[in-house]
C-alpha atoms as a PDB file:
ATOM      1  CA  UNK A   1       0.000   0.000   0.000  1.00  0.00           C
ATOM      2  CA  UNK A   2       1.799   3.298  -0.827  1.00  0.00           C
ATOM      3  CA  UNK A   3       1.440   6.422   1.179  1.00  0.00           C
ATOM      4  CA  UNK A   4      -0.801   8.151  -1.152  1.00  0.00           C
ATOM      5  CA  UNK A   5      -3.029   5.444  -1.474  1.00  0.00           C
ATOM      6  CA  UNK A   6      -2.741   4.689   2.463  1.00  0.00           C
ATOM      7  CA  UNK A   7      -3.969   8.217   3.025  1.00  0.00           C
ATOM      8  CA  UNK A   8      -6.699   8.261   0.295  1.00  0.00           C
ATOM      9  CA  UNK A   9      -8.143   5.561   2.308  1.00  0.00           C
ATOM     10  CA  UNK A  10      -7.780   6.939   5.402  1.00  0.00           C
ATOM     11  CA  UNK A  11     -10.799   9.359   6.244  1.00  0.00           C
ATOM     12  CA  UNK A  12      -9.398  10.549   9.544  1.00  0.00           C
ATOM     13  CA  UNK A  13      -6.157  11.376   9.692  1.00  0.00           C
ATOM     14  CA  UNK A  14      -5.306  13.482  12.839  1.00  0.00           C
ATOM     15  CA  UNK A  15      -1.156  12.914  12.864  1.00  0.00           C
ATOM     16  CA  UNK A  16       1.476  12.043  10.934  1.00  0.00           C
ATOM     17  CA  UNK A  17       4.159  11.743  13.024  1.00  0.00           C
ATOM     18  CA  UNK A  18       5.997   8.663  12.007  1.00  0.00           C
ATOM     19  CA  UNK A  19       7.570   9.444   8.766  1.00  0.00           C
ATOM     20  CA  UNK A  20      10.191  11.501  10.538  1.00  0.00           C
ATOM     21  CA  UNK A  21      13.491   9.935   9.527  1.00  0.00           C
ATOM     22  CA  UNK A  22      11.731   7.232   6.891  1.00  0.00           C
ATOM     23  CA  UNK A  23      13.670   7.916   3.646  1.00  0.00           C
ATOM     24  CA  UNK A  24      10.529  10.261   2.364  1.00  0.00           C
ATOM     25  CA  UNK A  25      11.601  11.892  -1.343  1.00  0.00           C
ATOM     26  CA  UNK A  26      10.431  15.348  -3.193  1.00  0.00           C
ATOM     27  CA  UNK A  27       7.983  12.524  -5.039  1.00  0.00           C
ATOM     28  CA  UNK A  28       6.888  11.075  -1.735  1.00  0.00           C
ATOM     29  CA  UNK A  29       6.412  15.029  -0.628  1.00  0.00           C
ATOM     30  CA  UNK A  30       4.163  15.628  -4.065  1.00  0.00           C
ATOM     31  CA  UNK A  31       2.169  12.256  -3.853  1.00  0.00           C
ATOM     32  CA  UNK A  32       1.675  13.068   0.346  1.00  0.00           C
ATOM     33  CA  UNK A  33       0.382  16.645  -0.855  1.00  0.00           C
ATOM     34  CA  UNK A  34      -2.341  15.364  -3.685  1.00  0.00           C
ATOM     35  CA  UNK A  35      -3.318  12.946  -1.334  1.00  0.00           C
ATOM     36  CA  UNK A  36      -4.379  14.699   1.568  1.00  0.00           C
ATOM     37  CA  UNK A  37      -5.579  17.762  -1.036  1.00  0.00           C
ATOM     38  CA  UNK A  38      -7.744  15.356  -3.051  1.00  0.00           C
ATOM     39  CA  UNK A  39      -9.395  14.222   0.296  1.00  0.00           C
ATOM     40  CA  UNK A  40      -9.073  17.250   3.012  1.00  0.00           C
ATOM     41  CA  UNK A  41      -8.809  15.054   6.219  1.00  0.00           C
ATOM     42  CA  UNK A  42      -8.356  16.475  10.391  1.00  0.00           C
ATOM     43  CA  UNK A  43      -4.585  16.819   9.757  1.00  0.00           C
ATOM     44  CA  UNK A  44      -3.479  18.588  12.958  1.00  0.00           C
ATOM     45  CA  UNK A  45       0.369  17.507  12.825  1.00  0.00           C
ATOM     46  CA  UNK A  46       2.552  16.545  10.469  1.00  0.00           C
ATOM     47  CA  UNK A  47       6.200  15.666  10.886  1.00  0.00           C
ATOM     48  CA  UNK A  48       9.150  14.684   8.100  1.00  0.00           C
ATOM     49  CA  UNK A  49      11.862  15.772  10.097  1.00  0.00           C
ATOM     50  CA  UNK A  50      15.072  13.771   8.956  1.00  0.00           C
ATOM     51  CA  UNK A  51      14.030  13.191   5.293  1.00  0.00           C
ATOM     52  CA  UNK A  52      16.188  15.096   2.751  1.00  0.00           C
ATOM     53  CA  UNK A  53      13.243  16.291   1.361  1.00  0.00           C
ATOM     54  CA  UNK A  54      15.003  19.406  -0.449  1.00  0.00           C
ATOM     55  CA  UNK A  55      13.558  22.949  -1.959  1.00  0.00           C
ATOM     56  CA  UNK A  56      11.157  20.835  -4.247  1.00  0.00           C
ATOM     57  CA  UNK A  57      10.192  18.194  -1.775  1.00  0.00           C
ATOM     58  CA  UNK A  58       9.113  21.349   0.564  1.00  0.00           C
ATOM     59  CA  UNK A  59       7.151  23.634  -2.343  1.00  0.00           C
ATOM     60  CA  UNK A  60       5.377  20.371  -2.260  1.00  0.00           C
ATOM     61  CA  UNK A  61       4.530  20.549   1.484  1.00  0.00           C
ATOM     62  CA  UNK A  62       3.789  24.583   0.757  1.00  0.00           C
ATOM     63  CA  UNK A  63       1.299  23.340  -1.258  1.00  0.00           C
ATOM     64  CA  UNK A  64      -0.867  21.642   1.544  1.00  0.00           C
ATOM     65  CA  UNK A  65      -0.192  24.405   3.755  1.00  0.00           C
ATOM     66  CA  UNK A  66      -1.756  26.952   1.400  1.00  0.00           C
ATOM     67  CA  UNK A  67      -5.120  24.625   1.510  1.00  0.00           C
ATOM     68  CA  UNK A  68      -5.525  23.032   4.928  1.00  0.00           C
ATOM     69  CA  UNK A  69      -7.575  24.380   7.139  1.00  0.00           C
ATOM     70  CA  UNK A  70      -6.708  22.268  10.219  1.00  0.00           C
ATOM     71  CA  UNK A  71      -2.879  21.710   9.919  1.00  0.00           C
ATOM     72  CA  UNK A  72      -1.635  23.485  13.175  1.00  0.00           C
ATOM     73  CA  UNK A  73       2.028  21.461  13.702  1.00  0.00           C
ATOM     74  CA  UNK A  74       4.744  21.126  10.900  1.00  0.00           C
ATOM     75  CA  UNK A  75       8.219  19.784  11.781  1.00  0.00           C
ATOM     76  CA  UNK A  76      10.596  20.129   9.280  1.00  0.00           C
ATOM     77  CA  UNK A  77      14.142  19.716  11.061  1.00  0.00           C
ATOM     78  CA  UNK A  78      16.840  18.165   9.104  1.00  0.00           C
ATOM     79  CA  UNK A  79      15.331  18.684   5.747  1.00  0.00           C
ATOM     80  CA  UNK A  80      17.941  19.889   3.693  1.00  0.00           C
ATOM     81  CA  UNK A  81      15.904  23.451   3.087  1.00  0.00           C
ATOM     82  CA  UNK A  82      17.571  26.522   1.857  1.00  0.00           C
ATOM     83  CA  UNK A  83      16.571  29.768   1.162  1.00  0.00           C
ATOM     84  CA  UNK A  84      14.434  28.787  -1.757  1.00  0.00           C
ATOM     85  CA  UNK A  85      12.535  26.496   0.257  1.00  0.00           C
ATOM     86  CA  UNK A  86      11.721  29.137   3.125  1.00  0.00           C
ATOM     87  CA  UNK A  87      10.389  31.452   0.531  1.00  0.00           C
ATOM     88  CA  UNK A  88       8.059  28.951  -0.267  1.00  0.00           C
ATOM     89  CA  UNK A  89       6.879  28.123   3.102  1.00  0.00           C
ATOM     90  CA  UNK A  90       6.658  32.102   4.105  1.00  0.00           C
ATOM     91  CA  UNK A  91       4.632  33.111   0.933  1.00  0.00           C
ATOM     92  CA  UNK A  92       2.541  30.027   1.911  1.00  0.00           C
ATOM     93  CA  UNK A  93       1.491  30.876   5.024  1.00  0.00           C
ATOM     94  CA  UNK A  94       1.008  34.253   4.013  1.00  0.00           C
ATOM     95  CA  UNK A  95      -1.711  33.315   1.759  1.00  0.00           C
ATOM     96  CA  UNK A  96      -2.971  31.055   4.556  1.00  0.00           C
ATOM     97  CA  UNK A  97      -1.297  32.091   7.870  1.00  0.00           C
ATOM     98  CA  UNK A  98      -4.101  31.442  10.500  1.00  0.00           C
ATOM     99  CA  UNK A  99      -3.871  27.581  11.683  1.00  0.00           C
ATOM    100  CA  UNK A 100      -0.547  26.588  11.862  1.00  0.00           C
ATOM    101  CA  UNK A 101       1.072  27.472  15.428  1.00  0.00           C
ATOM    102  CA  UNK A 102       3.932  25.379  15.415  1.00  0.00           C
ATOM    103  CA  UNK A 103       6.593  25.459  12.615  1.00  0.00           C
ATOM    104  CA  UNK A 104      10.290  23.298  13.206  1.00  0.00           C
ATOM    105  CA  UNK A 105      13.050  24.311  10.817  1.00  0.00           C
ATOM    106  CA  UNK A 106      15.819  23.330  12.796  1.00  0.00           C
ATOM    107  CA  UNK A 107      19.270  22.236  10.771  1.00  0.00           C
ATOM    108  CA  UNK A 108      18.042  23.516   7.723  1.00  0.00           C
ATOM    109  CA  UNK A 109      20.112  26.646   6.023  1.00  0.00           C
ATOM    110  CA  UNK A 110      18.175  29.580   5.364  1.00  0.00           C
ATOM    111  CA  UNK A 111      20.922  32.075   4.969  1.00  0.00           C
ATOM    112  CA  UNK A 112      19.818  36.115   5.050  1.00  0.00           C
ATOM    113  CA  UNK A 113      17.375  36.025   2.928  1.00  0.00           C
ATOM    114  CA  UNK A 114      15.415  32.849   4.321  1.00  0.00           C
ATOM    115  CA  UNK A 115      15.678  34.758   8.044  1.00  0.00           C
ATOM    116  CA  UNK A 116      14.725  37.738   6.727  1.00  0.00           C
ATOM    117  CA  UNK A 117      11.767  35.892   5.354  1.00  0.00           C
ATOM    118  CA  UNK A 118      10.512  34.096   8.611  1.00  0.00           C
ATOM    119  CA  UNK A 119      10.762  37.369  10.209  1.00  0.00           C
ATOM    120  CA  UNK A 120       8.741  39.520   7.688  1.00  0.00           C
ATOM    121  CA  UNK A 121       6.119  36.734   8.192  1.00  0.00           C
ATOM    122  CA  UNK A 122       6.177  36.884  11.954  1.00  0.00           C
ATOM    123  CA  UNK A 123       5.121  40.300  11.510  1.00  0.00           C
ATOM    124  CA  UNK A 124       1.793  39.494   9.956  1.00  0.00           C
ATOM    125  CA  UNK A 125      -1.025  40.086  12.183  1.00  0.00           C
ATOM    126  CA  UNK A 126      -2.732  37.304  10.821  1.00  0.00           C
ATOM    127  CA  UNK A 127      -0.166  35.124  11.407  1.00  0.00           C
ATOM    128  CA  UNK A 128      -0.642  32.776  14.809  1.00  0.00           C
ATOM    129  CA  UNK A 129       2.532  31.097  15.026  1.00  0.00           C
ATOM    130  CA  UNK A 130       3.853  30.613  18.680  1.00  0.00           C
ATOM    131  CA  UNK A 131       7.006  28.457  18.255  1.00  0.00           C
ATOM    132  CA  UNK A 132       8.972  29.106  15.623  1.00  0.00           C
ATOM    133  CA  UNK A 133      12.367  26.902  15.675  1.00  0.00           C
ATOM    134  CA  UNK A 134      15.508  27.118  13.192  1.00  0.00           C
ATOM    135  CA  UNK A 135      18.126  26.899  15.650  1.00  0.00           C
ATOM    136  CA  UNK A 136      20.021  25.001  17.714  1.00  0.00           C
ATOM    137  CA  UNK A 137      18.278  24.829  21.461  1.00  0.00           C
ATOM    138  CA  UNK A 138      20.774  26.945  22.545  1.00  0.00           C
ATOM    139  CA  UNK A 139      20.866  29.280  20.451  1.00  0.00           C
ATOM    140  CA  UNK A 140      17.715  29.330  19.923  1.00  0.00           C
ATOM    141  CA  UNK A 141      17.116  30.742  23.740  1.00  0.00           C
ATOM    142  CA  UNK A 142      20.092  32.808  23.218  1.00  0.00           C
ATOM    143  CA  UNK A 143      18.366  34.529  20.422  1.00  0.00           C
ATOM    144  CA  UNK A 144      15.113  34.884  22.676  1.00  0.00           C
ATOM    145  CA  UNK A 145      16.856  35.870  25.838  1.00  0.00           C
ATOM    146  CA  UNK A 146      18.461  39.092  23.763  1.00  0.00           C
ATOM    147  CA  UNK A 147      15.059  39.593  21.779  1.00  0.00           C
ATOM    148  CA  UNK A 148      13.713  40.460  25.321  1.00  0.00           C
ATOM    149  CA  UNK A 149      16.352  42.897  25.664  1.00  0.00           C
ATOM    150  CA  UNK A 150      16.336  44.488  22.679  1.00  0.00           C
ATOM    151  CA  UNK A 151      13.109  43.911  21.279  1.00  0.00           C
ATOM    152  CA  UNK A 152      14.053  43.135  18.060  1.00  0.00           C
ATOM    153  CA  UNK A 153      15.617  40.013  16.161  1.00  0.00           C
ATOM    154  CA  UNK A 154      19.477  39.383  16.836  1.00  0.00           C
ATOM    155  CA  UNK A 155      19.896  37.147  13.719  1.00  0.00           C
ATOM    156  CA  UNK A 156      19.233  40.664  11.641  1.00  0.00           C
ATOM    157  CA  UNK A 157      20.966  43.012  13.533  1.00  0.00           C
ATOM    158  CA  UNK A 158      24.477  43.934  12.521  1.00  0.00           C
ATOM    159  CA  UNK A 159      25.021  45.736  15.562  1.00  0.00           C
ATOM    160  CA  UNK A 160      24.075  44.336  19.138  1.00  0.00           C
ATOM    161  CA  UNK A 161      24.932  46.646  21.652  1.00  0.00           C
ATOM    162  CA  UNK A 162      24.049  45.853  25.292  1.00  0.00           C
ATOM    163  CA  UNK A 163      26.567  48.197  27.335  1.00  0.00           C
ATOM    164  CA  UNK A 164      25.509  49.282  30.930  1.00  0.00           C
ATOM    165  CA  UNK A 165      23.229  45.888  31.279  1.00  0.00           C
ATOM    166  CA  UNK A 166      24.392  43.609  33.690  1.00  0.00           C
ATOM    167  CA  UNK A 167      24.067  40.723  32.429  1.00  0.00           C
ATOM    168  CA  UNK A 168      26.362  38.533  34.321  1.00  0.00           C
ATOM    169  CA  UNK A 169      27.706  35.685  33.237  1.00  0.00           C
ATOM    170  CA  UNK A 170      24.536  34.118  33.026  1.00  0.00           C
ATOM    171  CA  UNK A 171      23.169  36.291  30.272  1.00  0.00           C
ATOM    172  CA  UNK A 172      26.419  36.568  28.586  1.00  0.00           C
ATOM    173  CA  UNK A 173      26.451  32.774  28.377  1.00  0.00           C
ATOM    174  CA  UNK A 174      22.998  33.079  26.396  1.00  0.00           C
ATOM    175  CA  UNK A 175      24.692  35.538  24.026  1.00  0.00           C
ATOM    176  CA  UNK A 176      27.388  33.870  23.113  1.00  0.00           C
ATOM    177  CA  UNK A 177      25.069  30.874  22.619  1.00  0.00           C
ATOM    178  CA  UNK A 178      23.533  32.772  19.643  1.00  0.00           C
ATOM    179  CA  UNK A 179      27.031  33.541  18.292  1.00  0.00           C
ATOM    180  CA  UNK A 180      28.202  30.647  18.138  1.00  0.00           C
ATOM    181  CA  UNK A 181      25.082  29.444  15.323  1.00  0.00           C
ATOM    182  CA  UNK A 182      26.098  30.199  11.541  1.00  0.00           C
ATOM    183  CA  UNK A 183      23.167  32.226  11.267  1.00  0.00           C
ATOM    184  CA  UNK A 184      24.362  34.883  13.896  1.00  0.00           C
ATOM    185  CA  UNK A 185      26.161  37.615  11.644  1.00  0.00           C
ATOM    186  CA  UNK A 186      26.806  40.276  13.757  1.00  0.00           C
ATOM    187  CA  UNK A 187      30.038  42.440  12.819  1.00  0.00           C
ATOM    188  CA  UNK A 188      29.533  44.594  16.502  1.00  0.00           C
ATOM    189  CA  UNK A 189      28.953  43.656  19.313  1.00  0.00           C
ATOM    190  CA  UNK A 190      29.325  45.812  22.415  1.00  0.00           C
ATOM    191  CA  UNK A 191      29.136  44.039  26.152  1.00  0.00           C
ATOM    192  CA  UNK A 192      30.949  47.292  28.324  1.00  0.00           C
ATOM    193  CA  UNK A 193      29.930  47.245  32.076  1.00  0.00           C
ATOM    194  CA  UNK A 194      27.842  44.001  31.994  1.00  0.00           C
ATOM    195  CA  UNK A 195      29.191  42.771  34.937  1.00  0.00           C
ATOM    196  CA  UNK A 196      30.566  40.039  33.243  1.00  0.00           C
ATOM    197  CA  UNK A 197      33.369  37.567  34.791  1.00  0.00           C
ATOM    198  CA  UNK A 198      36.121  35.248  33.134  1.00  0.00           C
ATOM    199  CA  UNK A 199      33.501  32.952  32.868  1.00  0.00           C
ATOM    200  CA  UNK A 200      31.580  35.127  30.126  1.00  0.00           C
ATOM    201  CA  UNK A 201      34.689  36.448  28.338  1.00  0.00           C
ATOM    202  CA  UNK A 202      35.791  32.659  28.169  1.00  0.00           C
ATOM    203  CA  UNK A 203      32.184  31.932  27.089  1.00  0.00           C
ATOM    204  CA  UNK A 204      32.906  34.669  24.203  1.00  0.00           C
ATOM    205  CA  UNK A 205      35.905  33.401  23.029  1.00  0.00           C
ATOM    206  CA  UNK A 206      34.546  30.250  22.705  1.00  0.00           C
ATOM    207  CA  UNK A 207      31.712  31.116  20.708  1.00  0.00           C
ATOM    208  CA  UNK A 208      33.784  32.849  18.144  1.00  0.00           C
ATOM    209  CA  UNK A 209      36.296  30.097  18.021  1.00  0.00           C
ATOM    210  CA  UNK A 210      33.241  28.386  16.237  1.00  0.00           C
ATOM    211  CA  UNK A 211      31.780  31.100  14.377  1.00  0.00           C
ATOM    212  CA  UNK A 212      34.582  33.320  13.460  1.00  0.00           C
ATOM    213  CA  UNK A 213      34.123  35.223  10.312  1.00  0.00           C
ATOM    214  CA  UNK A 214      31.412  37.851  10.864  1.00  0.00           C
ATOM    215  CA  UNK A 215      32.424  39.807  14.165  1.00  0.00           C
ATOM    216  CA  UNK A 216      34.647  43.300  13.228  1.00  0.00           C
ATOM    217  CA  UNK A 217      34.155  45.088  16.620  1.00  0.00           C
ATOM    218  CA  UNK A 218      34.359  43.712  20.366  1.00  0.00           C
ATOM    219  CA  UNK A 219      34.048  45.726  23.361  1.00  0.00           C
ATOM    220  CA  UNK A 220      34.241  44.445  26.859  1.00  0.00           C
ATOM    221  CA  UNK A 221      35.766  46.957  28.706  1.00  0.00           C
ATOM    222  CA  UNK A 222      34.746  48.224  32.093  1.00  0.00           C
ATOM    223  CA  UNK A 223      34.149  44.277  33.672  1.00  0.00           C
ATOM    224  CA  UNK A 224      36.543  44.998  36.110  1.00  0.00           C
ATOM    225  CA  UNK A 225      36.284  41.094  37.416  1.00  0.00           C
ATOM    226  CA  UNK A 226      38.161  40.123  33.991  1.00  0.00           C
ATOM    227  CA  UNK A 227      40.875  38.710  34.954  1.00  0.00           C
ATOM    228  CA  UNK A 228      43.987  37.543  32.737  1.00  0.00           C
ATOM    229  CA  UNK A 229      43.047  34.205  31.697  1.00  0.00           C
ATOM    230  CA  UNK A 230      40.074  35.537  30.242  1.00  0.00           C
ATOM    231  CA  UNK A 231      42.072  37.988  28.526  1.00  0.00           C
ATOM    232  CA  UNK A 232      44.558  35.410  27.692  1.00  0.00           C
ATOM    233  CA  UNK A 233      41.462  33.039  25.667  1.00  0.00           C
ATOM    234  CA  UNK A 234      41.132  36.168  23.632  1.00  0.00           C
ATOM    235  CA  UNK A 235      44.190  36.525  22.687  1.00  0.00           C
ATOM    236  CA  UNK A 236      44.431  33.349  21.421  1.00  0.00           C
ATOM    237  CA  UNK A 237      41.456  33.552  19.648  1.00  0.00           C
ATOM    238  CA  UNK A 238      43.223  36.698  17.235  1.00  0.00           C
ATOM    239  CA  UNK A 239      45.785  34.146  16.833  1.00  0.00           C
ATOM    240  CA  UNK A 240      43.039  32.452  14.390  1.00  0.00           C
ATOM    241  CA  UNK A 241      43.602  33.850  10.759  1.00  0.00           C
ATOM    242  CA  UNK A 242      39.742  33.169  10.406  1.00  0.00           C
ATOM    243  CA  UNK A 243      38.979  35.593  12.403  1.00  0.00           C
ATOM    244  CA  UNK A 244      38.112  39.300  10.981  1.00  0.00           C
ATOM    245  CA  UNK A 245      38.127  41.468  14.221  1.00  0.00           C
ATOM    246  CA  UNK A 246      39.125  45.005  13.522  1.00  0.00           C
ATOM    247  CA  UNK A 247      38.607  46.502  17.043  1.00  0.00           C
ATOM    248  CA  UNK A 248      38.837  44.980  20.330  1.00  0.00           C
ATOM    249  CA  UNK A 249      38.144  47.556  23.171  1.00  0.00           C
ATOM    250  CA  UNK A 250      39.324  45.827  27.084  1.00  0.00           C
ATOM    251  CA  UNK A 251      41.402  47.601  28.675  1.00  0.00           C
ATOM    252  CA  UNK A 252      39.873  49.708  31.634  1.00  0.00           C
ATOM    253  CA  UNK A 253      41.326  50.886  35.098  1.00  0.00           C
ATOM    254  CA  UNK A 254      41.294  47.054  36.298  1.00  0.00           C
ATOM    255  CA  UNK A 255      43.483  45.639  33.456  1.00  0.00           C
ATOM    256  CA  UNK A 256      46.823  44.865  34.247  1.00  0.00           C
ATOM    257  CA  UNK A 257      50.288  45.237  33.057  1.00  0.00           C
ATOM    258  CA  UNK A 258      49.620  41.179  32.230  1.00  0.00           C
ATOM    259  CA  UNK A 259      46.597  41.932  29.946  1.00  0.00           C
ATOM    260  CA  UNK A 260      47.972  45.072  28.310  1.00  0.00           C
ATOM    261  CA  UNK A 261      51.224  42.455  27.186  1.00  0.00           C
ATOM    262  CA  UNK A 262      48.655  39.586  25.471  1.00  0.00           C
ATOM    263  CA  UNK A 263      46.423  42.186  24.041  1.00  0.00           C
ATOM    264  CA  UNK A 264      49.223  43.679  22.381  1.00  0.00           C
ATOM    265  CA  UNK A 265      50.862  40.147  21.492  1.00  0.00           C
ATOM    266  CA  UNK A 266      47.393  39.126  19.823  1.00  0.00           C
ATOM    267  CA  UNK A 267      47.251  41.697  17.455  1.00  0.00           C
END
C-alpha cells in the first residue's frame, strides 16, 4: 500500500508523526500533498523531520499548507531546506497564515534572505505562530533571551549593543550561545559594564572560536572582574587567521600590566 493510497483511504487522519526519519523523497512530498488535497482530512500535525526532502520536496509541502484548514504542527528539522525552500513556506502561510502554530526548521540553512523571510512573516497580524524553531536549542534561547532585551531580532541586527546591562555571566552565556550558530552575523557587538566575569569572556571566546568570520568590533571593557586568563582566551582567539576582528576595546582601570602584554601580542 503506498502512502498516497494509504492516506486516500484513510478518512481521519489526525497525525502524521511517524515518517520523521523514513527515507521520504520530493515525489513522496508531491504524492503526500495530492493525497491529503484530493481528500481534506483532520490533519493537525505533520512531521518529516530527517528526510532530505530538499527545496522541491518542501514547495510540495507549501502546497498543503496553502489549503488546509486544520494543519496546526509542521516539523521540518533536518530537511535539507535553503533559502528557496523558506520562501516557499513564508509566501505560503502568508496566503494562509491562520492555523498553523507550530513550525520546526531546525538544521536547515536559510541564509539572510530565508531569516529575513521568517521574520517579515512573523510580523503578519494574521499570522498565529507561537514556536517558531531554526536553531540550535541553545541558540535558539540565546536569540530569545536578547530579543527580550532588545526587542528586536538578533539574527538581523548587525550591531548588538548591550553596554551598561548587567548581564552577568549568566546572560552573557545566552549571548554567546547565539554567536556561536552560523546564522548569527553580527560584525559589533558591544558588552561594556555588563558585569561580566572570566567565565563570560571565556564563554565569548569560545563562541567565536566556532563562528569566526562575521564579528569586526568587540568591546568588553569596564568588567573589572576580567581577569587575565580571560584575557589570555582572547588573545588566542586573534591568533586564528579566520577571524576578521578590527577593534577589540578591554582595557579599563582594572586591566593589568599582564593583559595590556597579550592584548598587544594578539594583534
Amino acid at each position: 500500500l503506498t502512502l498516497g493510497k494509504y492516506l486516500v483511504e484513510t478518512v481521519t487522519v489526525y497525525s502524521l508523526n511517524s515518517l520523521n526519519n523514513s527515507s521520504v523523497t520530493p515525489e513522496d512530498c508531491r504524492v503526500l500533498t495530492e493525497a491529503l488535497n484530493s481528500n481534506p482530512s483532520n490533519l493537525i500535525e505533520l512531521d518529516l523531520s530527517g528526510n532530505k526532502l530538499g527545496d522541491s520536496g518542501v514547495t510540495e509541502i507549501s502546497s498543503l499548507l496553502r489549503n488546509s484548514q486544520t494543519l496546526q504542527i509542521l516539523r521540518l528539522s533536518d530537511c535539507s531546506i535553503t533559502e528557496e525552500g523558506y520562501k516557499a513556506l513564508s509566501s505560503a502561510l502568508r496566503s494562509n497564515p491562520s492555523h498553523l502554530i507550530e513550525l520546526d526548521l531546525t538544521g536547515n540553512d536559510p541564509g539572510p534572505s530565508g531569516v529575513k523571510q521568517l521574520s517579515d512573516l512573523l510580523q503578519d497580524p494574521n499570522c498565529q505562530l507561537k514556536t517558531l524553531r531554526f536553531l540550535g536549542p541553545a541558540a535558539d534561547e540565546g536569540c530569545q533571551y536578547v530579543t527580550g532585551i532588545v526587542g528586536k531580532n538578533p539574527l538581523l541586527l548587525r550591531e548588538l549593543n548591550l553596554s551598561g546591562c548587567k548581564l552577568g555571566d549568566t546572560g552573557v552565556n545566552q549571548i554567546s550561545a547565539l554567536l556561536q550558530d552560523k546564522h548569527c552575523t553580527l560584525n559589533t557587538l558591544k558588552l561594556s559594564f555588563c558585569h561580566m566575569t572570566d567565565e563570560g569572556c571565556s564563554a565569548v571566546t569560545s563562541a567565536l572560536k566556532s563562528n569566526p568570520s562575521h564579528l569586526r568590533e568587540l568591546n568588553l571593557s569596564g568588567n573589572k572582574l576580567l581577569e587575565d586568563s580571560g584575557v589570555k582566551n582572547l588573545s588566542d582567539l586573534l591568533m586564528n587567521t579566520q577571524f576578521k576582528l578590527e577593534k577589540l576595546e578591554l582595557v579599563s582601570l582594572y586591566s593589568t600590566a599582564v593583559t595590556v602584554r597579550l592584548i598587544y601580542q594578539g594583534t
